[in-house]
N, C-alpha and C. Protein backbone atom coordinates (compact mmCIF):
# COMPACT_ATOMS: atom_id res chain seq x y z
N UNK A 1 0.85 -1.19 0.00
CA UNK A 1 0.00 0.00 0.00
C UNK A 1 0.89 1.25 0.00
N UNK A 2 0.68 2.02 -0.90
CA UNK A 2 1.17 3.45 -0.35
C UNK A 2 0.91 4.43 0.50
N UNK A 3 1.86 5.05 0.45
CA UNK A 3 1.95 5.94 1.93
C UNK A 3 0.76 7.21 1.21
N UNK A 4 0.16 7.02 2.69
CA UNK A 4 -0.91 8.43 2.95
C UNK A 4 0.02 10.32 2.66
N UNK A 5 0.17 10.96 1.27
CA UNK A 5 0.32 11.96 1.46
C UNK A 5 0.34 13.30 2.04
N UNK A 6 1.17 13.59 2.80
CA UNK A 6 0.56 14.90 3.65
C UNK A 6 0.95 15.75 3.03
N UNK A 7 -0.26 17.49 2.89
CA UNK A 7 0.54 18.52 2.73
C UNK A 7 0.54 19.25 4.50
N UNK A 8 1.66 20.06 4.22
CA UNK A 8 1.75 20.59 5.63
C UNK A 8 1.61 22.32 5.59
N UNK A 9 1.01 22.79 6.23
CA UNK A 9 0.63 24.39 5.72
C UNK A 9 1.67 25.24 6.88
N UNK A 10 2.36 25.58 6.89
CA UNK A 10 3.19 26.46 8.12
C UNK A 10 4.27 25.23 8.60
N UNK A 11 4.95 26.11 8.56
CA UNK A 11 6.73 25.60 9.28
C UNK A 11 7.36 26.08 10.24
N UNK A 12 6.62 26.97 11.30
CA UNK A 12 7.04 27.69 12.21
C UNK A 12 7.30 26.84 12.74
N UNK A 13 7.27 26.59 14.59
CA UNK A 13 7.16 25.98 15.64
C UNK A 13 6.42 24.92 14.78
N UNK A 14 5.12 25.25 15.20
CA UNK A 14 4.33 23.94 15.48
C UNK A 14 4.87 22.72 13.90
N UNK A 15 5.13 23.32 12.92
CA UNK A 15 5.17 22.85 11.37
C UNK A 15 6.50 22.34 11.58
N UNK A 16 7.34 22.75 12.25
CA UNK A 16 8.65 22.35 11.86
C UNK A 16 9.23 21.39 12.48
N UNK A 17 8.82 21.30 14.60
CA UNK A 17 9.00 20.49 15.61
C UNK A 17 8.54 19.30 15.63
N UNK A 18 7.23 19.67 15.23
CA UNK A 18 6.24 18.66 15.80
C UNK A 18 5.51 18.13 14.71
N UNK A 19 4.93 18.38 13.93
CA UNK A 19 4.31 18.02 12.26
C UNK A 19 5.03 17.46 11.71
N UNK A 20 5.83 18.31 10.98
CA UNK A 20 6.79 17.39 10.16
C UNK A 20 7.70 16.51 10.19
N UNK A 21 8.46 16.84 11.38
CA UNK A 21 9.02 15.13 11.92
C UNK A 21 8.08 13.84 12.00
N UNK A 22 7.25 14.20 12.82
CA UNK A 22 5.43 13.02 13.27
C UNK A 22 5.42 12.50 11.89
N UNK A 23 5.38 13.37 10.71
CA UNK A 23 4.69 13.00 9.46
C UNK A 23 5.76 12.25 8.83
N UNK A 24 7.05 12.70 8.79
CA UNK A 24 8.14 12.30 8.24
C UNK A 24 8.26 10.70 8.65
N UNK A 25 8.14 10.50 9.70
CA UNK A 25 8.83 9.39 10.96
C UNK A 25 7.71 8.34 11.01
N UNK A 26 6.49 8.93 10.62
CA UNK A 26 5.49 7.21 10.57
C UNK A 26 5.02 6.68 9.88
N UNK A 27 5.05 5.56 9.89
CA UNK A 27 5.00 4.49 8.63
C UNK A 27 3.90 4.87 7.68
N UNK A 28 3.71 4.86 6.97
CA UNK A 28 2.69 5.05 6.40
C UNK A 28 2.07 6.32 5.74
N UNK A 29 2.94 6.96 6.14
CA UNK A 29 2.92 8.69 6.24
C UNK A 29 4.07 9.23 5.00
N UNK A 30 3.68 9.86 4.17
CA UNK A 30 4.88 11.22 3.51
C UNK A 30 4.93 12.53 3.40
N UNK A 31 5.48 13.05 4.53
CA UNK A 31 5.76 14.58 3.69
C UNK A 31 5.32 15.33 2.53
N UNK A 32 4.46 15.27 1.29
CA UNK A 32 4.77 15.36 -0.02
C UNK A 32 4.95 17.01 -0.28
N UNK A 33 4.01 17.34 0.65
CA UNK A 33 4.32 19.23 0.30
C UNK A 33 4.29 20.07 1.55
N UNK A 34 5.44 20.97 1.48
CA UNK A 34 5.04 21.94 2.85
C UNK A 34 5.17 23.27 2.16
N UNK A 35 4.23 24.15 2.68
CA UNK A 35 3.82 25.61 2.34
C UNK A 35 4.49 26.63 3.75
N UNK A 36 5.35 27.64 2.80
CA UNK A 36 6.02 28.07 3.73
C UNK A 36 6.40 29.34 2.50
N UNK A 37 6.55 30.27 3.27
CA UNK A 37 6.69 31.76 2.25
C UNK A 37 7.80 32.64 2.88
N UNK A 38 8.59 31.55 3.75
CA UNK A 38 9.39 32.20 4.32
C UNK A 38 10.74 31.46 3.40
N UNK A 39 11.31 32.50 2.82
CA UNK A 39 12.43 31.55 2.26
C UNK A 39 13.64 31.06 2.98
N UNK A 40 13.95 31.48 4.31
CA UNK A 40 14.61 30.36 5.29
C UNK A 40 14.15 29.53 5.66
N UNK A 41 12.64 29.44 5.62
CA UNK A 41 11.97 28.53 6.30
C UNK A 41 12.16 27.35 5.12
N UNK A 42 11.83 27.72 3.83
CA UNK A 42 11.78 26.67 2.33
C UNK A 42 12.92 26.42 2.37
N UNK A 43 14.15 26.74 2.90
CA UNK A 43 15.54 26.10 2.76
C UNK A 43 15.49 25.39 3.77
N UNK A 44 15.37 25.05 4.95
CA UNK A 44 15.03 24.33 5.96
C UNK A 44 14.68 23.19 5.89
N UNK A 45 13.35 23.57 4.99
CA UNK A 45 12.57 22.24 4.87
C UNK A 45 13.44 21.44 3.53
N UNK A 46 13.84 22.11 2.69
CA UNK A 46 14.67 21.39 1.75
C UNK A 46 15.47 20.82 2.36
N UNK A 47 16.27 21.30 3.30
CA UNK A 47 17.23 20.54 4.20
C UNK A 47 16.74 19.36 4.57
N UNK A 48 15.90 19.48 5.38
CA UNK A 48 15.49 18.30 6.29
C UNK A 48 14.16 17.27 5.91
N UNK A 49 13.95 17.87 4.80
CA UNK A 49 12.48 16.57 3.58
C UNK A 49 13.12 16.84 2.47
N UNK A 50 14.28 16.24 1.92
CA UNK A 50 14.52 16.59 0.61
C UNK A 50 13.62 16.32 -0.55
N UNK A 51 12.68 15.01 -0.01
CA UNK A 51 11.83 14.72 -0.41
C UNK A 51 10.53 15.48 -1.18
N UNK A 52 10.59 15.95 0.06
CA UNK A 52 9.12 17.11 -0.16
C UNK A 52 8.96 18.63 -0.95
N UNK A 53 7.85 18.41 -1.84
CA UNK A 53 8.23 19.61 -2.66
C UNK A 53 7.61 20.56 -1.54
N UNK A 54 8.02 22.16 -2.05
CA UNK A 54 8.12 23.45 -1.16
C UNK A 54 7.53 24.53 -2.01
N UNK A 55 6.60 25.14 -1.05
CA UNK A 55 5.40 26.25 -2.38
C UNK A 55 5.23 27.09 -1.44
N UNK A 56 5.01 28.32 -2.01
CA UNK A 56 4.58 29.14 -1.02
C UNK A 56 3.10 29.78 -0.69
N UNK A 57 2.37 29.34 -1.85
CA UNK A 57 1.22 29.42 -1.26
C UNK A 57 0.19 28.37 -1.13
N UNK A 58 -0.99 28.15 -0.03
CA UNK A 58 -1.62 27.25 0.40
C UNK A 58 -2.29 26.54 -0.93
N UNK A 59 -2.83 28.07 -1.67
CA UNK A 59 -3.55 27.29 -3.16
C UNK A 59 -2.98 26.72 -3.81
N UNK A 60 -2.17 26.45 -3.81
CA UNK A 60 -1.55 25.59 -4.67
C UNK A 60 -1.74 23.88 -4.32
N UNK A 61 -2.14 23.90 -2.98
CA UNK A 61 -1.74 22.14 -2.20
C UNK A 61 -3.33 22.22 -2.84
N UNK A 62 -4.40 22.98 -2.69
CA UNK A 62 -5.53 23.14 -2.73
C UNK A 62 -5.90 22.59 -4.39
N UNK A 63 -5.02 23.42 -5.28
CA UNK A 63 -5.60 23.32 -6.29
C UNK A 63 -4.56 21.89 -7.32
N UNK A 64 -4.20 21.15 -6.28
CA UNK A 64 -3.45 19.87 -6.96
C UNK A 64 -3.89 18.90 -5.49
N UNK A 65 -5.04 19.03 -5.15
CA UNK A 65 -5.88 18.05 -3.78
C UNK A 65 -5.53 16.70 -4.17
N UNK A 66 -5.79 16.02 -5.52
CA UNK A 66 -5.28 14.94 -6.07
C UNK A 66 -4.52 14.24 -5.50
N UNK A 67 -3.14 15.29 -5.66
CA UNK A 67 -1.79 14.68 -5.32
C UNK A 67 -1.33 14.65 -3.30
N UNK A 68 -2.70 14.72 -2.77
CA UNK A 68 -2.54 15.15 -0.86
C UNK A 68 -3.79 13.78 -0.51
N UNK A 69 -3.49 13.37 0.60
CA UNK A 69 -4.37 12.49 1.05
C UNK A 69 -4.91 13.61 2.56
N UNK A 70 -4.29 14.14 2.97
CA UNK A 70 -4.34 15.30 4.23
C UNK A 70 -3.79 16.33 4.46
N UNK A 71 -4.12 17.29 4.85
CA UNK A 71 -3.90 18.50 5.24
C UNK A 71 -3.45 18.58 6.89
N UNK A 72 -2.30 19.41 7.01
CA UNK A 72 -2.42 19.86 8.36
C UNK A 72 -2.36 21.20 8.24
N UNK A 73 -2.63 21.60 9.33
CA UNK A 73 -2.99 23.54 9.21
C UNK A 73 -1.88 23.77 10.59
N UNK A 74 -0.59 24.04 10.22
CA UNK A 74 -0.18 24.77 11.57
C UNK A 74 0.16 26.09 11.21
N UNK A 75 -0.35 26.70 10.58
CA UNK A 75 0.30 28.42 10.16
C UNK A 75 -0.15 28.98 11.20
N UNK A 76 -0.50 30.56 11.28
CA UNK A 76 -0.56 31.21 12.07
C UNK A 76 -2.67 31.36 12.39
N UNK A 77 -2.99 31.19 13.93
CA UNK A 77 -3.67 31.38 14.42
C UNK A 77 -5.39 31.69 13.83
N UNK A 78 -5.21 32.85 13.19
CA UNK A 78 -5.99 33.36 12.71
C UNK A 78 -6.19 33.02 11.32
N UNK A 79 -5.27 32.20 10.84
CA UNK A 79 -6.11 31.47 9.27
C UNK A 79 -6.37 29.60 9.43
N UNK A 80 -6.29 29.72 10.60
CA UNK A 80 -6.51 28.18 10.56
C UNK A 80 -7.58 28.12 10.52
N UNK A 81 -9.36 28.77 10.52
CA UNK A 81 -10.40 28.77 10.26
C UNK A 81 -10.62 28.69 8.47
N UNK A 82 -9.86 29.62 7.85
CA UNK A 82 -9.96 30.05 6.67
C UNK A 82 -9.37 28.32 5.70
N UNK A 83 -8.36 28.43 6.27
CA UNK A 83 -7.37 26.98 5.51
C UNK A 83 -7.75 25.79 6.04
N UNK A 84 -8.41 25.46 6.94
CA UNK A 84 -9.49 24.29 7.13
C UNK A 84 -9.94 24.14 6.60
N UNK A 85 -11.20 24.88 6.17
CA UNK A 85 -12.58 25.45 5.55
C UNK A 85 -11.92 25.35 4.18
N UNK A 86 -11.22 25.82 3.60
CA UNK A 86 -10.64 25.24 2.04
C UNK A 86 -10.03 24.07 1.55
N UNK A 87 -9.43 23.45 2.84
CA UNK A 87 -8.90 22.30 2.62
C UNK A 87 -10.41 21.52 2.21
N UNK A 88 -11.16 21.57 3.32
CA UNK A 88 -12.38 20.42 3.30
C UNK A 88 -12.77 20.74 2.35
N UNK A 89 -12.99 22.03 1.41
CA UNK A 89 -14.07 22.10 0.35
C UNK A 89 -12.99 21.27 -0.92
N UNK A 90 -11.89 21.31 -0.40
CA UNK A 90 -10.94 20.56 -1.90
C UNK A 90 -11.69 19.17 -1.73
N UNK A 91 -11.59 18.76 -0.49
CA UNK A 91 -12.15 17.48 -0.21
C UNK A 91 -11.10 16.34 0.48
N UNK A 92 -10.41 17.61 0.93
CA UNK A 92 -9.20 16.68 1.65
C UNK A 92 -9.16 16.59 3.49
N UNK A 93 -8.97 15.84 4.17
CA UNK A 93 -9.37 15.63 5.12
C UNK A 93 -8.11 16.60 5.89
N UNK A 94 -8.85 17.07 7.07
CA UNK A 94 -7.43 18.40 7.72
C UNK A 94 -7.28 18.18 8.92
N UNK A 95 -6.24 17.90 9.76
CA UNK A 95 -6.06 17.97 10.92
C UNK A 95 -5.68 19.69 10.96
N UNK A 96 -6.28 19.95 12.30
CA UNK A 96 -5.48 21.82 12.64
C UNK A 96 -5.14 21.56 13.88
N UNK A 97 -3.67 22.68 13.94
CA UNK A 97 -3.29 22.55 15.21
C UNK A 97 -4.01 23.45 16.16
N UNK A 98 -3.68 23.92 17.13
CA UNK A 98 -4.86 24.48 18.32
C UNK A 98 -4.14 25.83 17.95
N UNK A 99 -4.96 26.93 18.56
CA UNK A 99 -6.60 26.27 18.43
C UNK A 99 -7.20 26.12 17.22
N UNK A 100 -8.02 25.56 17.29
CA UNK A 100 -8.89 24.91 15.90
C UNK A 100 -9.84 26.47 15.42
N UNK A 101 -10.63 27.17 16.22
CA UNK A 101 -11.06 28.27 15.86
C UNK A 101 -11.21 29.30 17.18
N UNK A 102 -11.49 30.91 16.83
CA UNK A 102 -11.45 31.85 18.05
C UNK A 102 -12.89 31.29 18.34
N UNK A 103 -13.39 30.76 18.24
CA UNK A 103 -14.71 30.78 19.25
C UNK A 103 -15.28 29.24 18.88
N UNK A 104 -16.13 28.99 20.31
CA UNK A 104 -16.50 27.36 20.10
C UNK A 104 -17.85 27.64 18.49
N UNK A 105 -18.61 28.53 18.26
CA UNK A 105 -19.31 28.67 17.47
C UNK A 105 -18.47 27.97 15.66
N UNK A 106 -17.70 29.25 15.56
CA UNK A 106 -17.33 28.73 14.76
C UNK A 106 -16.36 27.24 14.58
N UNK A 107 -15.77 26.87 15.33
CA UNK A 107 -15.41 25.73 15.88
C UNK A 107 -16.45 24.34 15.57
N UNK A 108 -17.50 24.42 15.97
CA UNK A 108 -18.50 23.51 15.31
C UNK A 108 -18.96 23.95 13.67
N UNK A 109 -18.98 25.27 13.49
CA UNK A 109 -19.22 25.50 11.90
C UNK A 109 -18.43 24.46 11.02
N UNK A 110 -17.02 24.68 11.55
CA UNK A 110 -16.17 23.68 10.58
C UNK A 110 -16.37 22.90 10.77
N UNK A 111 -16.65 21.69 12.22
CA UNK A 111 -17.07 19.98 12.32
C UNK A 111 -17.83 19.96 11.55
N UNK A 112 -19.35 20.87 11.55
CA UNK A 112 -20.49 20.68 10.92
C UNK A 112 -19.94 20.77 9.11
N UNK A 113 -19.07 21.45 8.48
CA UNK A 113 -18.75 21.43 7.54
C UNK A 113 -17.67 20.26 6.85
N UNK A 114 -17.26 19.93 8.20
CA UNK A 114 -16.34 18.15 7.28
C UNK A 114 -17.75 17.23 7.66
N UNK A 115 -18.37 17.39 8.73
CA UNK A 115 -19.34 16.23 8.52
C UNK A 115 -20.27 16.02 7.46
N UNK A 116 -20.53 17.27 6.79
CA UNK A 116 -21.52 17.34 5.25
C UNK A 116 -20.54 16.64 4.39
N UNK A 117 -19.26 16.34 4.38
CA UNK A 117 -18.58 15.84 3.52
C UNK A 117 -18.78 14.43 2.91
């Protein structure tokens, strides 16, 4: 069987420590794209996933969903509502790192929006 594709959205902290190693390191799992617009950050990741191609913007993982089996959202705070909510409409399944949204309201908007899926 092949490995479950990940794209990874942010390489800060949470994208760089904890995501992409996790993703790198378990069976079953690949790296295939990380989104990062920081160009130390895209040399980084070239460093350490040589594997993995490097883009700088999210639409792009979005508009080649095909080639991703999952999404993770660790960018910054305030678009992890926005880049959820697009991942699912590609039709790709998204883990987000915390918090998931500023308020429990919208927080169920998005469950309620992968569960229509």
């Amino acid at each position: 069987m092949a490995d479950l594709r990940g794209a990874l959205i942010g390489y800060g902290l949470a994208g760089s420590v904890f995501h992409a190693p996790l993703i790198a390191s378990t069976p079953g799992l690949a790296l295939a794209t990380v989104v990062t617009g920081n160009p130390q950050r895209q040399a980084e990741v070239r460093k350490a996933h040589p594997d993995s191609q490097v883009v700088s913007d999210p639409a792009e993982v979005f508009e080649r969903a095909s080639e991703h089996d999952f999404v993770v959202v660790a960018a910054p705070n305030d678009v992890h509502m926005d880049l959820a909510g697009r991942a699912l409409d590609a039709g790709l399944p998204v883990v987000v790192d915390k918090p998931l949204a500023p308020t429990a309201a919208e927080a169920r908007s998005l469950v309620e929006q992968a569960e229509g899926l």
